[in-house]
PDB file of N, CA and C in Angstrom:
ATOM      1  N   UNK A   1      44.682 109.824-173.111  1.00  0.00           N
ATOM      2  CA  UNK A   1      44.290 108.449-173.353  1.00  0.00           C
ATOM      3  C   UNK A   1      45.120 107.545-172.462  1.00  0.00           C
ATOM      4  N   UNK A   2      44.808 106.548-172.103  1.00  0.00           N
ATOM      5  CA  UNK A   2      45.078 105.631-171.363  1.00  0.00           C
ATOM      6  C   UNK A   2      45.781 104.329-172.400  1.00  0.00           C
ATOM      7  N   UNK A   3      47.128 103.546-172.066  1.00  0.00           N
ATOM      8  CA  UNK A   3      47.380 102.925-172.338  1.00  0.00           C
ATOM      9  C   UNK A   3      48.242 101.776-171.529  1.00  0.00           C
ATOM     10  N   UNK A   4      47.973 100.634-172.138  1.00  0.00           N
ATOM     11  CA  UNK A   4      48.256  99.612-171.034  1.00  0.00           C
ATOM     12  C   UNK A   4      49.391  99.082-171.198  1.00  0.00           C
ATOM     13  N   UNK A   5      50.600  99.123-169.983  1.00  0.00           N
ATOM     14  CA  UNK A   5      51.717  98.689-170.178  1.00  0.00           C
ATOM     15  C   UNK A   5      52.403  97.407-169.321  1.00  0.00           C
ATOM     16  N   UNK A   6      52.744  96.271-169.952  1.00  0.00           N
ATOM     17  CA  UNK A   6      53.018  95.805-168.779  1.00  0.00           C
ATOM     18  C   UNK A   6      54.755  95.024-169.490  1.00  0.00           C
ATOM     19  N   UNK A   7      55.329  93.767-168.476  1.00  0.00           N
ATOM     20  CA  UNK A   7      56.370  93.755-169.157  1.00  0.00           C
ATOM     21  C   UNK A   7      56.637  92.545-168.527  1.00  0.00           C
ATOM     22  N   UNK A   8      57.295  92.002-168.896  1.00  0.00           N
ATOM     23  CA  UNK A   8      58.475  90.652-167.858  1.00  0.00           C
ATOM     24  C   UNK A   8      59.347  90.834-166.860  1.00  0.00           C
ATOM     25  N   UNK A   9      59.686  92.234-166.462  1.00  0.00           N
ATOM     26  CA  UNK A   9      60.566  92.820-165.484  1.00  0.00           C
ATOM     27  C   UNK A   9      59.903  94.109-164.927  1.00  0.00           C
ATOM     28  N   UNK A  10      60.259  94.769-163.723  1.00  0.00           N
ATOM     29  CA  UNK A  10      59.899  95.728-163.138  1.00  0.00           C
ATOM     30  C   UNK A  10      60.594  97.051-163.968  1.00  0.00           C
ATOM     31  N   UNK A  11      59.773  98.057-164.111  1.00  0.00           N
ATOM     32  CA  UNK A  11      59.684  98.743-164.650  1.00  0.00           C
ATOM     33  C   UNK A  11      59.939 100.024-163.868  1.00  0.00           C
ATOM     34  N   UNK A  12      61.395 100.481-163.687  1.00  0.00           N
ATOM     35  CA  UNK A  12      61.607 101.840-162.473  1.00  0.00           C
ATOM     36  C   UNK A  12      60.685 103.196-162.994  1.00  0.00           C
ATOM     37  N   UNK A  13      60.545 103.557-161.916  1.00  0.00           N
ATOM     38  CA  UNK A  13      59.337 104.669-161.894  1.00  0.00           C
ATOM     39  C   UNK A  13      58.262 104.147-162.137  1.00  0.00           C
ATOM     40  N   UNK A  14      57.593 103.234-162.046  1.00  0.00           N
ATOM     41  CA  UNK A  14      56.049 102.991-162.730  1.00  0.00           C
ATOM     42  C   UNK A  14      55.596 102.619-161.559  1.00  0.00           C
ATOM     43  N   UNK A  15      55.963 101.996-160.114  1.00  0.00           N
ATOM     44  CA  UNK A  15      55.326 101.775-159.128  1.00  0.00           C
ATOM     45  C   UNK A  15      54.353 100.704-159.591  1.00  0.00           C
ATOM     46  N   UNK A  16      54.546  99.758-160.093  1.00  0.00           N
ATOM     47  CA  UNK A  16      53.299  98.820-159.869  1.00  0.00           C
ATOM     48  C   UNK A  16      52.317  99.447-160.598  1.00  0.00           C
ATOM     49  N   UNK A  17      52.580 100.336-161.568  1.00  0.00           N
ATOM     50  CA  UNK A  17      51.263 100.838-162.097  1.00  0.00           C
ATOM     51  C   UNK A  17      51.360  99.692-163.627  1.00  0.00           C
ATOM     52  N   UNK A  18      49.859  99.710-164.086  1.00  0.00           N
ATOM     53  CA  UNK A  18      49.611  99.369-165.446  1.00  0.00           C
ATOM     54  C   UNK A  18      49.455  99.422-166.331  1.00  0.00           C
ATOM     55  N   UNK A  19      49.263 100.947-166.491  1.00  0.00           N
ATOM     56  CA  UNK A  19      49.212 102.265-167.215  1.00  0.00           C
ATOM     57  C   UNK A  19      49.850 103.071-167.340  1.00  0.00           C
ATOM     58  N   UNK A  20      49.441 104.145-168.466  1.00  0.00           N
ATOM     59  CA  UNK A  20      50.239 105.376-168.510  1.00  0.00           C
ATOM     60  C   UNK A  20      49.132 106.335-169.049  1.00  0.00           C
ATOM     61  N   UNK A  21      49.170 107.255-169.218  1.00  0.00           N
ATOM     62  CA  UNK A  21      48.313 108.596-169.797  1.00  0.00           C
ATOM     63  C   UNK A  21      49.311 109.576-170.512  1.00  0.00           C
ATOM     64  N   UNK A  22      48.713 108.952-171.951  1.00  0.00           N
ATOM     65  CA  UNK A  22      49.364 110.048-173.058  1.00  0.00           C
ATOM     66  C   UNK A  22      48.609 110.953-173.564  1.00  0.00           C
ATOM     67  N   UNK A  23      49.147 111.851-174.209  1.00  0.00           N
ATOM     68  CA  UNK A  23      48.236 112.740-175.072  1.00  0.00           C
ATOM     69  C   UNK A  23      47.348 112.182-176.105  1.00  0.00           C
ATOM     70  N   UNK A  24      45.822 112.498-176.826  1.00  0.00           N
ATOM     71  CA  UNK A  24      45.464 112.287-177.994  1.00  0.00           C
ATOM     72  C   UNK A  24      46.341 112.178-179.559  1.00  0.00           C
ATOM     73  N   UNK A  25      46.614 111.509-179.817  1.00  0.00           N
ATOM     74  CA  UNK A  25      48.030 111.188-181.194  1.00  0.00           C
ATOM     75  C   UNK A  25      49.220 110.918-180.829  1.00  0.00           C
ATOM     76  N   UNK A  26      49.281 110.456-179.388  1.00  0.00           N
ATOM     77  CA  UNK A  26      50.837 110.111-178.923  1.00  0.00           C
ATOM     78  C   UNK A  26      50.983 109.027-180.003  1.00  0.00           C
ATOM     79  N   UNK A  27      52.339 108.618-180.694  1.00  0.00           N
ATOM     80  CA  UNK A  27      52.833 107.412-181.129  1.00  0.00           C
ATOM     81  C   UNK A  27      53.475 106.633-180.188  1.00  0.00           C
ATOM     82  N   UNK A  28      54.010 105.494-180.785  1.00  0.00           N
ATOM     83  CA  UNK A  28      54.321 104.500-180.065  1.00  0.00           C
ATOM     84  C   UNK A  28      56.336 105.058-179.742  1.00  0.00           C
ATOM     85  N   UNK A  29      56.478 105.984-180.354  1.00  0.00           N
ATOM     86  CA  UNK A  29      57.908 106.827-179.931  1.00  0.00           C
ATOM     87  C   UNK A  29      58.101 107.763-178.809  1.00  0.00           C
ATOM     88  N   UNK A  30      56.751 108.496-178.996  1.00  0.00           N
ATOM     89  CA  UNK A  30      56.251 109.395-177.739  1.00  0.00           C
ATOM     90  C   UNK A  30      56.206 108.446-176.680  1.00  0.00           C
ATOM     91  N   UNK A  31      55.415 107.270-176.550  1.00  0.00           N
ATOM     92  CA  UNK A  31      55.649 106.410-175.217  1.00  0.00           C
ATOM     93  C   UNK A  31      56.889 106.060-174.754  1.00  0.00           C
ATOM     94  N   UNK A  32      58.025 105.649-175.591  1.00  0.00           N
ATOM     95  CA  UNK A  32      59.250 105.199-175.371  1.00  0.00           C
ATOM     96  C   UNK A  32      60.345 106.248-175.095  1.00  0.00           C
ATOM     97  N   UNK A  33      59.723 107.648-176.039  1.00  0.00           N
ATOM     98  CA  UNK A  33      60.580 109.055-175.105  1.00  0.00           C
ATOM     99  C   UNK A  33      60.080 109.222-173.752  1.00  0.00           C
ATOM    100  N   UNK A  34      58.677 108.761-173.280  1.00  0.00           N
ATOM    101  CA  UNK A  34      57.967 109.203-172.023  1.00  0.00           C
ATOM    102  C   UNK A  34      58.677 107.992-170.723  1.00  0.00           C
ATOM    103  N   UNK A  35      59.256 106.922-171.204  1.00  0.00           N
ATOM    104  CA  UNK A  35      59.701 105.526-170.229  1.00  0.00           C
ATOM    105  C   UNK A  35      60.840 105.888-170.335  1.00  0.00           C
ATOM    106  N   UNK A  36      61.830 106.372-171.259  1.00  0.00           N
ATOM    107  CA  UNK A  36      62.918 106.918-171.405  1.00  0.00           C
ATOM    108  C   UNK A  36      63.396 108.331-170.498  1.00  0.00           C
ATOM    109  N   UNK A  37      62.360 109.014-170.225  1.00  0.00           N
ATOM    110  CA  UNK A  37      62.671 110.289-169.803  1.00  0.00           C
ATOM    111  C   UNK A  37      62.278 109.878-167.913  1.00  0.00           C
ATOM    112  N   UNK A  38      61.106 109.155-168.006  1.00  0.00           N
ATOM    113  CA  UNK A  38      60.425 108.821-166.700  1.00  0.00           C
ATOM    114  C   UNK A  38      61.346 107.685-166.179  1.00  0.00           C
ATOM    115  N   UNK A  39      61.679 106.762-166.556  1.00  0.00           N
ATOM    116  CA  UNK A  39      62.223 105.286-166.302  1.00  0.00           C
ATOM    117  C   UNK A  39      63.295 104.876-166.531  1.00  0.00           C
ATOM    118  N   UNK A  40      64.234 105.559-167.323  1.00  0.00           N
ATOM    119  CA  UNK A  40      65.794 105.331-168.042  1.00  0.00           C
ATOM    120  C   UNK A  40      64.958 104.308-168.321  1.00  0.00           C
ATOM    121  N   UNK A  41      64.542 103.972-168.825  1.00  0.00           N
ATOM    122  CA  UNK A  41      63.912 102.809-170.092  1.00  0.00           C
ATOM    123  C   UNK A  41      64.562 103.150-171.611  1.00  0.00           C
ATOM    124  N   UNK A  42      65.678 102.761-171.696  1.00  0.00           N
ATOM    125  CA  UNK A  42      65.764 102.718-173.506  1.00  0.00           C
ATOM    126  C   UNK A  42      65.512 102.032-173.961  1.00  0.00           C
ATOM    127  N   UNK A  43      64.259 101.767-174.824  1.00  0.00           N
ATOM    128  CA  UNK A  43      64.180 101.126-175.796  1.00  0.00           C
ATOM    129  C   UNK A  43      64.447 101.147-177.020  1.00  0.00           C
ATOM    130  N   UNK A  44      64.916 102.731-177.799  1.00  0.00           N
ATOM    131  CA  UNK A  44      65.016 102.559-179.062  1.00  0.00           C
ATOM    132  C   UNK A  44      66.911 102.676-179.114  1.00  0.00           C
ATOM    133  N   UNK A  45      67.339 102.372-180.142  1.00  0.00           N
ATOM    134  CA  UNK A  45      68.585 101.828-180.238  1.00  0.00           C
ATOM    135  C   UNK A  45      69.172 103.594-180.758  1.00  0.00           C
ATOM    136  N   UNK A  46      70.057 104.176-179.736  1.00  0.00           N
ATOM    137  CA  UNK A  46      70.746 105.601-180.649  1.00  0.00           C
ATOM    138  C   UNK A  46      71.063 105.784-181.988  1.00  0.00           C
ATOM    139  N   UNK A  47      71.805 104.956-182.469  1.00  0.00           N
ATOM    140  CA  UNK A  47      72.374 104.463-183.601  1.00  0.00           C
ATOM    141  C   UNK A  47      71.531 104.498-184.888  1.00  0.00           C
ATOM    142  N   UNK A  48      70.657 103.772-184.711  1.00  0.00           N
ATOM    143  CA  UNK A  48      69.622 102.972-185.657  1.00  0.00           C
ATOM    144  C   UNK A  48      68.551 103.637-185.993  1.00  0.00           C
ATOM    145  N   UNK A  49      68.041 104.388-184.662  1.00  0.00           N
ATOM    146  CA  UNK A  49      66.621 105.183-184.400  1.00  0.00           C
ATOM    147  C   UNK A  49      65.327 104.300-183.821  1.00  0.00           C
ATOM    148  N   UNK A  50      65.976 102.454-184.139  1.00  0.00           N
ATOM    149  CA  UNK A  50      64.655 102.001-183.813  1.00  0.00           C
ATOM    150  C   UNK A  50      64.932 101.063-183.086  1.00  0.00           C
ATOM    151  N   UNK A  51      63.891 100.334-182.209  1.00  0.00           N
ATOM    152  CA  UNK A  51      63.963  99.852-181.121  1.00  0.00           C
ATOM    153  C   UNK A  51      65.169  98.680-180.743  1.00  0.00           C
ATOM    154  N   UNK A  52      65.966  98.163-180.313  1.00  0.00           N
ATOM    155  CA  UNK A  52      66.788  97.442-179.546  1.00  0.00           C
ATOM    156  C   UNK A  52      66.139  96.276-179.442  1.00  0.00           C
ATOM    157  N   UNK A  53      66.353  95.792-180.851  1.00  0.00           N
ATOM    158  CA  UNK A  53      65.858  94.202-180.731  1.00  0.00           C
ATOM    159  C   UNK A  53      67.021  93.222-180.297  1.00  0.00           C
ATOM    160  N   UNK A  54      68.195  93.445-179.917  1.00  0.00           N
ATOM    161  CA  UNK A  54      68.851  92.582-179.563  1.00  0.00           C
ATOM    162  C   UNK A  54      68.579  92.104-177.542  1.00  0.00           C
ATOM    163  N   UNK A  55      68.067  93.615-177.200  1.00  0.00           N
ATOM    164  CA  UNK A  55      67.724  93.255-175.865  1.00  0.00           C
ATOM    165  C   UNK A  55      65.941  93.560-175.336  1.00  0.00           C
ATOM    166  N   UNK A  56      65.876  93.848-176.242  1.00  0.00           N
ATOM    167  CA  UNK A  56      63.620  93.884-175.925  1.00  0.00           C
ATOM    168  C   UNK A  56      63.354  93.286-177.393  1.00  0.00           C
ATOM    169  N   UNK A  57      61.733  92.790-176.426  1.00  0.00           N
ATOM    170  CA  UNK A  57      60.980  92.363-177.608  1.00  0.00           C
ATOM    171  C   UNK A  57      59.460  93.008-177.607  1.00  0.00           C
ATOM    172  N   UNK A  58      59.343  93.697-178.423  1.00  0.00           N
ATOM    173  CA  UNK A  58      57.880  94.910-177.990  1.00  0.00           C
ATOM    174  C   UNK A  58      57.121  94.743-178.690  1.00  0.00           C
ATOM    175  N   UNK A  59      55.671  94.297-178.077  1.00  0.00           N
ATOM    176  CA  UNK A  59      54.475  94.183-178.688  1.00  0.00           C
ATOM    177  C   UNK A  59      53.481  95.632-178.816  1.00  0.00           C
ATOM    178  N   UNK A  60      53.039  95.668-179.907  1.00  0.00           N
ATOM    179  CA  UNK A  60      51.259  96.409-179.694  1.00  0.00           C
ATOM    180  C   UNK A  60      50.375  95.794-180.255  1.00  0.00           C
ATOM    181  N   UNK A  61      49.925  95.513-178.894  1.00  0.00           N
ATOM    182  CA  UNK A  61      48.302  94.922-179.179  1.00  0.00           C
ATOM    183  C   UNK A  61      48.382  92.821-180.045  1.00  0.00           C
ATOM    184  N   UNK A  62      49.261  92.871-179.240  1.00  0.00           N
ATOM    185  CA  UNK A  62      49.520  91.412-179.719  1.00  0.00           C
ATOM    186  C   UNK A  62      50.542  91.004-180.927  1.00  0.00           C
ATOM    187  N   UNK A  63      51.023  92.489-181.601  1.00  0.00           N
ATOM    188  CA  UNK A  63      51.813  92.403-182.943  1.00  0.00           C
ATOM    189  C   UNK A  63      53.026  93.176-182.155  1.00  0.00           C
ATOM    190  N   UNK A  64      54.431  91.723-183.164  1.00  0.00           N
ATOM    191  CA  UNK A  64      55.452  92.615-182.634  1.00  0.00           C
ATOM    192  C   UNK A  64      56.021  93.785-183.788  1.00  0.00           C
ATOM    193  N   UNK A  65      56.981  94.707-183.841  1.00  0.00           N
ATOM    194  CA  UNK A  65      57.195  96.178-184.044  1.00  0.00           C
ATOM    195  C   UNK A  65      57.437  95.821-185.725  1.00  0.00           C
ATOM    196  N   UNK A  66      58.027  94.590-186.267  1.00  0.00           N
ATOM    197  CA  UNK A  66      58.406  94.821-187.248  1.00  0.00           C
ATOM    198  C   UNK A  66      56.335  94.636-188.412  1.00  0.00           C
ATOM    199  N   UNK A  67      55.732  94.318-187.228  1.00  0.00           N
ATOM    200  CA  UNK A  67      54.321  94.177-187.838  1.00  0.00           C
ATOM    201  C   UNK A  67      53.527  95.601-187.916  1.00  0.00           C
ATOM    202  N   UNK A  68      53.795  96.765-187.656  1.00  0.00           N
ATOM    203  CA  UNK A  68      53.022  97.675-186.881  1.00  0.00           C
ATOM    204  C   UNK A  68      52.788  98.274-188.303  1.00  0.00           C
ATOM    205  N   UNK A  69      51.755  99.668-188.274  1.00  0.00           N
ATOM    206  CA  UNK A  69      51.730 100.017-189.616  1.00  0.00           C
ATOM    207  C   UNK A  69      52.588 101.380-189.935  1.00  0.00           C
ATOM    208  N   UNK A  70      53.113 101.760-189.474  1.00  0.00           N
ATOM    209  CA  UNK A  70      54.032 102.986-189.429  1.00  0.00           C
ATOM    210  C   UNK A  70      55.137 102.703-188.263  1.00  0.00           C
ATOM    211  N   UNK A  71      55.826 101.485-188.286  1.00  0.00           N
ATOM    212  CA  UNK A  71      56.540 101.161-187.064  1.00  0.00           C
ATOM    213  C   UNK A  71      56.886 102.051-185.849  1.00  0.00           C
ATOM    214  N   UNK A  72      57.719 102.992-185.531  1.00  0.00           N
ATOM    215  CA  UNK A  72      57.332 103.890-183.970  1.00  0.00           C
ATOM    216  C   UNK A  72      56.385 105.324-184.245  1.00  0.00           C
ATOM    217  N   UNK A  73      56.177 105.587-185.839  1.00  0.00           N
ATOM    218  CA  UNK A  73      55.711 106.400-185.872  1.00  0.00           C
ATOM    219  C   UNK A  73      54.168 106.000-185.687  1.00  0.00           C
ATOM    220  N   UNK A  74      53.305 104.723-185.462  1.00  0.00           N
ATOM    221  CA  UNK A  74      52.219 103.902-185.620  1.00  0.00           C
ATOM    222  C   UNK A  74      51.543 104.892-184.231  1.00  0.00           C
ATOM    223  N   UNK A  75      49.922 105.427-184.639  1.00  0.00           N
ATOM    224  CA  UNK A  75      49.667 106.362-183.120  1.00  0.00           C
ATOM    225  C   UNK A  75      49.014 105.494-182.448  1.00  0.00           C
ATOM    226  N   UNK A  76      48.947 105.351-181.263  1.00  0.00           N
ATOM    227  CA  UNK A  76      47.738 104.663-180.557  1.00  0.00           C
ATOM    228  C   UNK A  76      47.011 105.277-180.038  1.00  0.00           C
ATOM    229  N   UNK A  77      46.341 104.307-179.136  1.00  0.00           N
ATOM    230  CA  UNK A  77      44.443 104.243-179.238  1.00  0.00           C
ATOM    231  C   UNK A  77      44.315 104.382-177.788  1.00  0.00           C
ATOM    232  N   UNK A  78      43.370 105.011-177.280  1.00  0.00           N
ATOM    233  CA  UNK A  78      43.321 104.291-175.962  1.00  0.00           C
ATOM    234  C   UNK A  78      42.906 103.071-176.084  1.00  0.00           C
ATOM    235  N   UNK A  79      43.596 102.757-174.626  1.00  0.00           N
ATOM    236  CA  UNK A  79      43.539 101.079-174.309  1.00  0.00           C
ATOM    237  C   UNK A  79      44.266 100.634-175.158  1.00  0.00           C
ATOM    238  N   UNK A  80      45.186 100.434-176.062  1.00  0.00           N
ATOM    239  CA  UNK A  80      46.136  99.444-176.533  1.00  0.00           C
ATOM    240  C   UNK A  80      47.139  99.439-175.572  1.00  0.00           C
ATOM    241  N   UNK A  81      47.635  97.989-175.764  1.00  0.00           N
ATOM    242  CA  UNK A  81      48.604  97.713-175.023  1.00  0.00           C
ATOM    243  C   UNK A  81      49.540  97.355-175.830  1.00  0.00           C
ATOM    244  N   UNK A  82      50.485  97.823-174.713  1.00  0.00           N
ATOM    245  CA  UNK A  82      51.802  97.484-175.502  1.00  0.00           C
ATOM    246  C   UNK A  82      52.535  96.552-174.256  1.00  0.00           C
ATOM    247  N   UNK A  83      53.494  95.816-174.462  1.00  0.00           N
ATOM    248  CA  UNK A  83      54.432  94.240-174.202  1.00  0.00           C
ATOM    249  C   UNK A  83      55.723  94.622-174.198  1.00  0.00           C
ATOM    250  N   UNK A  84      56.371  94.892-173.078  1.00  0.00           N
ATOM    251  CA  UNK A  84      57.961  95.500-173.249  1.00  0.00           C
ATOM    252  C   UNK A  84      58.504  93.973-172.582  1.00  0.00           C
ATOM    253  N   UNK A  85      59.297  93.427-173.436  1.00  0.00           N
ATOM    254  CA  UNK A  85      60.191  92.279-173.049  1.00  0.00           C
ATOM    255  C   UNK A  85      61.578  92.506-172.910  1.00  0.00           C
ATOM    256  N   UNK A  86      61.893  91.784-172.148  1.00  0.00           N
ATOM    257  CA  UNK A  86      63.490  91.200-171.782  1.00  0.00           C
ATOM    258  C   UNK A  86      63.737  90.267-173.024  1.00  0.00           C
ATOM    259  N   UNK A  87      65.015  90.371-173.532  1.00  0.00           N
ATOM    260  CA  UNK A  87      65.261  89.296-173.970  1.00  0.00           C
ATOM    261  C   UNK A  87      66.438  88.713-173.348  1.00  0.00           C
ATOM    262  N   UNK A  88      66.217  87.289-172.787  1.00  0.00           N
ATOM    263  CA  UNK A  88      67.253  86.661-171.742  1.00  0.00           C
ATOM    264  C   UNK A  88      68.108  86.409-172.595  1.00  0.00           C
ATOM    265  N   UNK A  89      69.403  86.695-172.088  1.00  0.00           N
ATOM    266  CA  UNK A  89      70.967  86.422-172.583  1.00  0.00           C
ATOM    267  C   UNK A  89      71.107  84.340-172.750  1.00  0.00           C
ATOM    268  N   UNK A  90      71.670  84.605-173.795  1.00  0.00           N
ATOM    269  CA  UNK A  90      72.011  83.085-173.992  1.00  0.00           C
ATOM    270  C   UNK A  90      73.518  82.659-173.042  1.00  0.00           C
ATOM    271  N   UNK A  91      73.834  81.408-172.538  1.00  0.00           N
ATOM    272  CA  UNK A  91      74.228  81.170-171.871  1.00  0.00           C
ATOM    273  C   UNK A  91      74.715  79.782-171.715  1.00  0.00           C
ATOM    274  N   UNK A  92      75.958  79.081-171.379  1.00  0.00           N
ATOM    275  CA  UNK A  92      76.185  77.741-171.164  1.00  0.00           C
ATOM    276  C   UNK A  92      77.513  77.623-170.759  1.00  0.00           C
TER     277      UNK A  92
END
């Protein structure tokens, strides 16, 4: 299945791509082990198990993570997208 990824920052290893291709029942953990393994992308926090809300802000499909229905265990669809954010450091 095809799923759509995009983000506020460049994304190493993805080349400008917009996509990704997961398996049928990938979850939304399987994607973040697959950006993690492909991208040094961490998104989920070691500690905690779940995503690093102090430095991303991650959508699926327009809802952010604390909305999802099985939060990383939630499977997707083809074509959902998911929203990997920066969150900019405060500053003055």
């Amino acid at each position: 299945m095809r799923i759509v990824l995009s983000s506020n920052f460049d994304i190493t290893g993805m080349l400008g791509r917009d996509a990704v291709e997961l398996q049928e029942g990938a979850s939304v953990r399987s994607l973040f082990e697959m950006l993690r393994q492909r991208c040094q992308l961490n998104l989920i926090d070691p500690q905690s198990g779940e995503i690093n809300s102090s430095d991303f802000r991650v959508l699926l499909n327009g809802k952010e993570h604390p909305f999802w229905p099985r939060g990383l265990a939630t499977p997707l669809r083809d074509a959902d997208e998911v929203r990997v954010l920066v969150m900019p450091l405060a500053g003055g």
